[in-house]
Protein backbone atom coordinates (compact mmCIF):
# COMPACT_ATOMS: atom_id res chain seq x y z
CA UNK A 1 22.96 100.35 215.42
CA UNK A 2 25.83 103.04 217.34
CA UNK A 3 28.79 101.51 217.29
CA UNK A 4 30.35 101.64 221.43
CA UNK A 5 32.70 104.35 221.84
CA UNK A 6 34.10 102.60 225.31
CA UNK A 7 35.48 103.94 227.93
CA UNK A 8 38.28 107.15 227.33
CA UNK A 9 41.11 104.95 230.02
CA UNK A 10 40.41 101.66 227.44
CA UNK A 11 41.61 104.13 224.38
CA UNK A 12 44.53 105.26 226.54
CA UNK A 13 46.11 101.87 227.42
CA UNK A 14 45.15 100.51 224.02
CA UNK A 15 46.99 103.45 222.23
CA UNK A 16 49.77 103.18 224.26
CA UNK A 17 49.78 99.33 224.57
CA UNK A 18 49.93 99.42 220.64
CA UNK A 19 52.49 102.34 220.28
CA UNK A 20 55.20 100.68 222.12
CA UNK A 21 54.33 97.08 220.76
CA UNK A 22 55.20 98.57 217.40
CA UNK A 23 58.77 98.98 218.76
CA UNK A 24 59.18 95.92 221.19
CA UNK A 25 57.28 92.93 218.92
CA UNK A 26 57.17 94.84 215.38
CA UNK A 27 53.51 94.21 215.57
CA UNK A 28 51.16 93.83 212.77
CA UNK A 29 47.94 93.51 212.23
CA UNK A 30 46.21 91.69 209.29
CA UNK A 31 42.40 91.46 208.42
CA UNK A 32 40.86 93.98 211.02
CA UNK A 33 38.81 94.81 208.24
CA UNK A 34 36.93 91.28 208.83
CA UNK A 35 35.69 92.93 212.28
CA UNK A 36 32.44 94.29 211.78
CA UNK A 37 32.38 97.99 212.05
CA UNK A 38 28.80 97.84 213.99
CA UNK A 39 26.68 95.19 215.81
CA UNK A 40 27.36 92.59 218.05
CA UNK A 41 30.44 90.13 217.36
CA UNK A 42 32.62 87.30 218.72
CA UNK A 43 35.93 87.03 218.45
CA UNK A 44 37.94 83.74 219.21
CA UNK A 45 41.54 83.79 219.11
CA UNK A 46 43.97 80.88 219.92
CA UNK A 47 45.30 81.33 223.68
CA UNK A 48 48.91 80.68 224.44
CA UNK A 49 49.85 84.08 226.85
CA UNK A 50 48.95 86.37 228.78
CA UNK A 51 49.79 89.00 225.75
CA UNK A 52 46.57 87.05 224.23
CA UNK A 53 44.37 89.82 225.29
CA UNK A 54 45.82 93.20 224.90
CA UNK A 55 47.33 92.34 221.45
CA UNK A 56 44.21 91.65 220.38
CA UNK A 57 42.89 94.62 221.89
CA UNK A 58 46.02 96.35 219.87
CA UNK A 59 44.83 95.03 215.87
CA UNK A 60 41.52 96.77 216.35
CA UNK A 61 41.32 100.56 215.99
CA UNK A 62 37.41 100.66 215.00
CA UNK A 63 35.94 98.29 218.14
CA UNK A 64 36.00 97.96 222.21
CA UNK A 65 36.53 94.52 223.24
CA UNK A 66 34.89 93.10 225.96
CA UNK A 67 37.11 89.74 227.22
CA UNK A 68 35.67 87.05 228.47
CA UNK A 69 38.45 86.44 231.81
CA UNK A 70 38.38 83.87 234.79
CA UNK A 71 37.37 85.67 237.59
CA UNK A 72 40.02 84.93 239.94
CA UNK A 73 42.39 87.35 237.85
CA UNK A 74 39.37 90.17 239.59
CA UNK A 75 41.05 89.60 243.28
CA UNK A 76 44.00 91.50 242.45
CA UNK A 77 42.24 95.06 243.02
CA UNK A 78 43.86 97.04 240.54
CA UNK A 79 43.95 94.81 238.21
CA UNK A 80 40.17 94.16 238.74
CA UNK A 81 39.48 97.42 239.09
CA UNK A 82 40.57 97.80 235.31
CA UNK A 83 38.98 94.95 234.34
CA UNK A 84 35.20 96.12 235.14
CA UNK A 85 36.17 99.61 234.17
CA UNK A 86 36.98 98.15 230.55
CA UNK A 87 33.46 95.79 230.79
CA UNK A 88 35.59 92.21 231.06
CA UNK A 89 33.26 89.54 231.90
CA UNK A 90 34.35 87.29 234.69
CA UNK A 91 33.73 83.64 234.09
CA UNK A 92 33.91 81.04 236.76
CA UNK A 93 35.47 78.32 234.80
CA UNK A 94 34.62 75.48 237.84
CA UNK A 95 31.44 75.21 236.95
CA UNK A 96 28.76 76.54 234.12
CA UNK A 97 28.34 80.37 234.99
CA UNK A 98 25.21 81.12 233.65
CA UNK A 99 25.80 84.41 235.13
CA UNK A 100 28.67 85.00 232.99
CA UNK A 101 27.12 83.62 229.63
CA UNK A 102 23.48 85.78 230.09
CA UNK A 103 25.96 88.91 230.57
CA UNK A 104 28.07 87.85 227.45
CA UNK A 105 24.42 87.15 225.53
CA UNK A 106 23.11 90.79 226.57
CA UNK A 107 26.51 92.30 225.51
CA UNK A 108 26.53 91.14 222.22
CA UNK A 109 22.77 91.14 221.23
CA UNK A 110 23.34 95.31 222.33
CA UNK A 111 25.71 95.42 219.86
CA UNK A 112 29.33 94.75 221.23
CA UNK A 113 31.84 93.24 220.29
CA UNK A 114 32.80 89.50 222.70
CA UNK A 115 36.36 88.18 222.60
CA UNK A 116 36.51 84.75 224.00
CA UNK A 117 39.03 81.94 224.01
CA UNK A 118 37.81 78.65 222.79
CA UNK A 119 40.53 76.84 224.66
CA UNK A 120 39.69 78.06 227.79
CA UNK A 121 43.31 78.30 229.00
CA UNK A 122 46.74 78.91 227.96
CA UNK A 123 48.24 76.10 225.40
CA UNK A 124 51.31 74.92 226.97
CA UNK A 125 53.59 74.20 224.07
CA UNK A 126 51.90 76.73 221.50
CA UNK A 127 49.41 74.55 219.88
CA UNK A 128 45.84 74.41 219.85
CA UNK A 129 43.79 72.61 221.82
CA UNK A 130 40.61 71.25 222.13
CA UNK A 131 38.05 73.57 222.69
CA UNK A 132 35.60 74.03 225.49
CA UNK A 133 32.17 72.35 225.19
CA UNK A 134 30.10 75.83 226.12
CA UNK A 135 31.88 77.70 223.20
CA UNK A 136 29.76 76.30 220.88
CA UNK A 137 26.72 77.04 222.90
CA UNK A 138 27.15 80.57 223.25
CA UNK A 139 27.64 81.57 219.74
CA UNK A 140 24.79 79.52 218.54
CA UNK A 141 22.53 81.81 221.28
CA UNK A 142 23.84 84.98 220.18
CA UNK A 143 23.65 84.60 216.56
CA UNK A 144 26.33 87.12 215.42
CA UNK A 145 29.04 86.95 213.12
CA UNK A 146 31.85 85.07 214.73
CA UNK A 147 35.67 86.25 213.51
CA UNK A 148 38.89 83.63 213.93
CA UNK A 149 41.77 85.16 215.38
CA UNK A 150 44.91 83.75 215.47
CA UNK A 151 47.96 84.87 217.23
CA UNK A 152 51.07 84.21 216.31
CA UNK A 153 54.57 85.11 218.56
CA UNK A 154 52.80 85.74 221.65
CA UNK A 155 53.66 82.25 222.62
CA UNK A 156 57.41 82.81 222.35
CA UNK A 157 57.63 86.03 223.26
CA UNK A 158 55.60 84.86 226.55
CA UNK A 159 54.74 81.36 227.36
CA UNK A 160 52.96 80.25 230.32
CA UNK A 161 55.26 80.26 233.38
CA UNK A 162 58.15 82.54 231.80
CA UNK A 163 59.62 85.56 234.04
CA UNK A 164 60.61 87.51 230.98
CA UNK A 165 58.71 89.08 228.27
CA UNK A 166 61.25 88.46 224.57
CA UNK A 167 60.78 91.05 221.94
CA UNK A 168 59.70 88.57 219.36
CA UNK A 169 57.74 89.70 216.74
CA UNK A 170 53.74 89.55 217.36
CA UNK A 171 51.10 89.59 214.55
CA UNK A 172 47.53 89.05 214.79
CA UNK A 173 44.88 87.91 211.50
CA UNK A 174 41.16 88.47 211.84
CA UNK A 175 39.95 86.12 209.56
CA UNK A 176 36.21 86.68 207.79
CA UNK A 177 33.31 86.32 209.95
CA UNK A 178 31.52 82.90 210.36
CA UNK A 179 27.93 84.01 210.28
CA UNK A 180 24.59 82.73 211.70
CA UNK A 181 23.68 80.67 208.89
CA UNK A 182 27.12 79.35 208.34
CA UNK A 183 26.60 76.52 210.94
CA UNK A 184 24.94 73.40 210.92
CA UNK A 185 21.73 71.92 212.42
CA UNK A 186 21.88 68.50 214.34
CA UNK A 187 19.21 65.83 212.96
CA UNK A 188 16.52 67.73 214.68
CA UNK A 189 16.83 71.18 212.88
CA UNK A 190 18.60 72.23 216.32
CA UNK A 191 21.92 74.16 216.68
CA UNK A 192 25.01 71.16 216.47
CA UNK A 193 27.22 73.05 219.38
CA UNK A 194 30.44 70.37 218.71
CA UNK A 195 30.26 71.01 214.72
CA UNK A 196 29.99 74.90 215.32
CA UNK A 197 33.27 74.64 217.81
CA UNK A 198 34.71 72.76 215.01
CA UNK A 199 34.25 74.74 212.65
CA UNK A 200 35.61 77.67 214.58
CA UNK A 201 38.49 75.86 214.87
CA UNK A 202 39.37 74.54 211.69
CA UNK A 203 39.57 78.42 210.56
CA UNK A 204 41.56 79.28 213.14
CA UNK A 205 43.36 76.53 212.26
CA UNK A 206 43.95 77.79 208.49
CA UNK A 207 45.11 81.58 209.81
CA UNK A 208 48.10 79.57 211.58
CA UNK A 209 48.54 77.98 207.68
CA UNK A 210 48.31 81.81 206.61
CA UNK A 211 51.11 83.12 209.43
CA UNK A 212 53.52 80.42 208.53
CA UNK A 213 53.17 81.00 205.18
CA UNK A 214 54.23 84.72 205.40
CA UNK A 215 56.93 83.78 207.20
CA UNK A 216 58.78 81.87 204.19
């Protein structure tokens, strides 16, 4: 399978995007190699900012990511301009968008590569939170490799309702890929969508263990 070479403007803002995070949050990047270089892929970092997205975006050199976004942040029409040019997926998060899963589904079974937030929205104090029910859903459907991400400063360098962006430093770790087989069935041979969430989870869980560890 061709790996997506993405839009030229998406290798222009992420270039730039990661050139001038090197200076501002020192960024680093640890495990892209966990990213597979072809085929279709999820990603699922923690969410805690709006830098969630692009610094993700920033610790992969190799992929285009396609983000899974509400779709109110589409009204703004530059800003959802940008967004379809880089292939974001708006989600209604009011109700089950079937729309929005069947386009995710298509995306990844073509080969791309499907960063979504298991959280659904931005942690208010910086921890994780309980993850959305359709999470585990989707990922059983698609049956790619799934790759934890967890972020770690984007929370204190921008937390949810904060004017000011503080040059803390940022690092993201790709952890290695879940794959198909990895999760379990229910009692009926079927797909258990709360133990794959879980399970998501709890390695997300161990790549905040990992970034606090580095840090001593």
């Amino acid at each position: 399978m061709r790996r997506e070479r993405g839009h030229p403007l998406y290798w222009i803002v992420r270039g730039c995007t990661w050139f001038l995070s090197l200076f501002y949050f020192r960024f680093q990047a640890y495990g892209r190699e966990n990213v597979p270089a072809t085929g279709g892929c999820i990603l699922t970092p923690n969410h805690v900012s709006f830098l969630d997205p692009p610094m993700v975006g920033c610790g992969l050199n190799h992929r285009v990511v396609h983000f899974m976004a509400r779709d109110t942040l589409f009204e703004a029409p530059i800003l959802g301009w940008w967004y379809r040019k880089i292939g974001t997926i708006a989600i209604d998060r009011t109700k089950g968008d079937l729309a929005a899963l069947r386009s995710a589904l298509n995306g990844l079974k073509s080969g791309k590569v499907v960063c979504l937030f298991p959280e659904g929205t931005r942690s208010l104090d910086g921890e994780l939170q309980k993850p959305k029910g359709g999470v585990g859903f989707l990922i059983a459907k698609a049956g790619v490799p799934v790759v934890p991400v967890y972020l770690d400063g984007t929370y204190k360098a921008w937390p949810k309702g904060a004017k000011w962006i503080k040059p803390v430093k940022v690092r993201v770790y790709f952890g290695k890929p879940l794959l198909p087989e990895t999760f379990e069935l229910d009692a009926k041979g079927k797909p258990d969508y709360d133990k794959i969430v879980a399970l998501v989870m709890n390695r997300i869980e161990a790549l905040k263990t990992e970034a606090e560890q580095r840090k001593r």
